[in-house]
Protein backbone atom coordinates (compact mmCIF):
# COMPACT_ATOMS: atom_id res chain seq x y z
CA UNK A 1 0.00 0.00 0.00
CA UNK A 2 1.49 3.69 -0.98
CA UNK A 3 0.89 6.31 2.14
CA UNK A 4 -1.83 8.58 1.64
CA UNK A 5 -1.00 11.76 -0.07
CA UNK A 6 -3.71 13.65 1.09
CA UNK A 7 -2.84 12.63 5.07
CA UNK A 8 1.17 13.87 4.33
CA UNK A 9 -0.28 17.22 3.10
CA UNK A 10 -2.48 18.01 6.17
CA UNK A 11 1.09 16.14 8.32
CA UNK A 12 2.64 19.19 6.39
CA UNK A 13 0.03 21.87 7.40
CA UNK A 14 0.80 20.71 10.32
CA UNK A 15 4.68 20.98 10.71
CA UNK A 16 4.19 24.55 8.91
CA UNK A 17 7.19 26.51 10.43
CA UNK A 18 8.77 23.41 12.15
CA UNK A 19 12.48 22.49 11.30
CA UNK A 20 11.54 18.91 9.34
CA UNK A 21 12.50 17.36 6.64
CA UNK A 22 10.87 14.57 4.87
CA UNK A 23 12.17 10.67 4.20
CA UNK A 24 10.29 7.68 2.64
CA UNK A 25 10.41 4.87 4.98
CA UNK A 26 8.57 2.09 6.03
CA UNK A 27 6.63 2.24 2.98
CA UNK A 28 5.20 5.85 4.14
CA UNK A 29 6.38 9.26 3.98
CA UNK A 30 8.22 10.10 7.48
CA UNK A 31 8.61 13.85 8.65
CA UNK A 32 12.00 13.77 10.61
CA UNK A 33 12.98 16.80 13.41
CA UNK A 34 16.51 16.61 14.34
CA UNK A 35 17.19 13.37 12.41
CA UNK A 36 14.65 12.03 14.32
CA UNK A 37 10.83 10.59 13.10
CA UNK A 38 8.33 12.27 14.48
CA UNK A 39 5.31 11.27 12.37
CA UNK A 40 4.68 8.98 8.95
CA UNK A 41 1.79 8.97 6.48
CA UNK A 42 2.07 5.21 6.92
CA UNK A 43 1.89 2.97 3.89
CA UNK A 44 -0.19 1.09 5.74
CA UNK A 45 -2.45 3.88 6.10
CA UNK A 46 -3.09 5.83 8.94
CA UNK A 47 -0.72 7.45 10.95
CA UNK A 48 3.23 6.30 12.67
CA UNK A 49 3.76 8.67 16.02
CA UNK A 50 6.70 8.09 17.65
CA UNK A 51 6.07 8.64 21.29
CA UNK A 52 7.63 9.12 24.91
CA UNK A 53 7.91 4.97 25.44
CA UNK A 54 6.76 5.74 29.00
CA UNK A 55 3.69 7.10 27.89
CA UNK A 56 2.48 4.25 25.22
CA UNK A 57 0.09 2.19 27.55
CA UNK A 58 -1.61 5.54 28.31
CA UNK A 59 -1.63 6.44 24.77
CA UNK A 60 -3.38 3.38 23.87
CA UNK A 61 -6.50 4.25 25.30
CA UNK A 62 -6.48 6.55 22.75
CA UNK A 63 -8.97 5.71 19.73
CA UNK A 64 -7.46 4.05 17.14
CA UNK A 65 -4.20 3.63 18.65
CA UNK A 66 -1.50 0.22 18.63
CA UNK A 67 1.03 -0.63 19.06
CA UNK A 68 3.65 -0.74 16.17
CA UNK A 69 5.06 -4.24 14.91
CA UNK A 70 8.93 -3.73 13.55
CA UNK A 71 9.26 -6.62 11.50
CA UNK A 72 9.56 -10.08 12.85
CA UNK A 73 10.54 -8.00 16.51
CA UNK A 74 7.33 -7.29 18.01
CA UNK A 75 5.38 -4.37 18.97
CA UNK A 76 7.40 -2.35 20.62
CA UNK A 77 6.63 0.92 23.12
CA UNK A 78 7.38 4.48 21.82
CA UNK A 79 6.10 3.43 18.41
CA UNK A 80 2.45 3.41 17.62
CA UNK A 81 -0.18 3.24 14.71
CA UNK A 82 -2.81 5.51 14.72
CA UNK A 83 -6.11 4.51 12.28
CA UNK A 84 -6.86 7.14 9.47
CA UNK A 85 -10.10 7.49 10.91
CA UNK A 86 -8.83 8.35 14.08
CA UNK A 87 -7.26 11.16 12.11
CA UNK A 88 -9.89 12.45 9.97
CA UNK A 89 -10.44 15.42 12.44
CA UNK A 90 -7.94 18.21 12.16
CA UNK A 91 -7.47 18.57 16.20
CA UNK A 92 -7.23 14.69 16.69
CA UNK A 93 -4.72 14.88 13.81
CA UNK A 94 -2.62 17.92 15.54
CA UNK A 95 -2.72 16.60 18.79
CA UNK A 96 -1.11 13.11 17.55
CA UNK A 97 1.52 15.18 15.66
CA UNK A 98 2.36 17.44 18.43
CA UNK A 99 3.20 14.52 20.56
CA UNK A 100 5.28 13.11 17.87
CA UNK A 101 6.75 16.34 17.01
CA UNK A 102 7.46 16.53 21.06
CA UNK A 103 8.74 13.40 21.49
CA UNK A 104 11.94 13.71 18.57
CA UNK A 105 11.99 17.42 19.73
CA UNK A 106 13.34 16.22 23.46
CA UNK A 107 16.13 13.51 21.84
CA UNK A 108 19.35 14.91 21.23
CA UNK A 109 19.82 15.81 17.46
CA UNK A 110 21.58 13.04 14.99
């Protein structure tokens, strides 16, 4: 599946003014801050927030959040999927970008 164009242009609206650049990964379109992901248009649709790992089993009560699966490892905490649905809205959408844009924000640049 190819990422949603329409999703990385609101991501973008989004980011407006923010230091990112932008990578294709994962089969999505990743917006990086520092040389770190913050958010992905996922290939697999949806959303990829990458998150304080402290704070994933709270974040999960979140609609439409899981947990991420890297490959053959696992889910894994800090990492998490958020459905497209739970993104139609423009404020549910900022609010999971802000986190992710927090999150790579507080790591020290690459």
């Amino acid at each position: 599946m190819v990422y949603d164009e329409s999703l990385a242009d609101r991501i973008r609206e989004h980011l407006a003014g923010e230091p990112v650049s932008e990578k294709k990964m994962f089969g999505g379109l990743g917006f990086m801050l520092g040389g770190h992901l913050a958010v992905s248009a996922s290939g697999q649709g949806g959303l990829l927030v990458r998150c304080e790992p402290g704070a994933t089993a709270s974040l999960l009560a979140e609609p439409g959040a899981a947990r991420m699966e890297m490959g053959g490892r696992g889910p894994m905490d800090g990492w998490l999927r958020v459905a497209a649905d739970a993104v139609s809205d423009e404020d549910d959408l900022a609010r999971w970008v802000e986190r992710g844009v927090a999150y790579a924000r507080s790591l020290p640049p690459k």
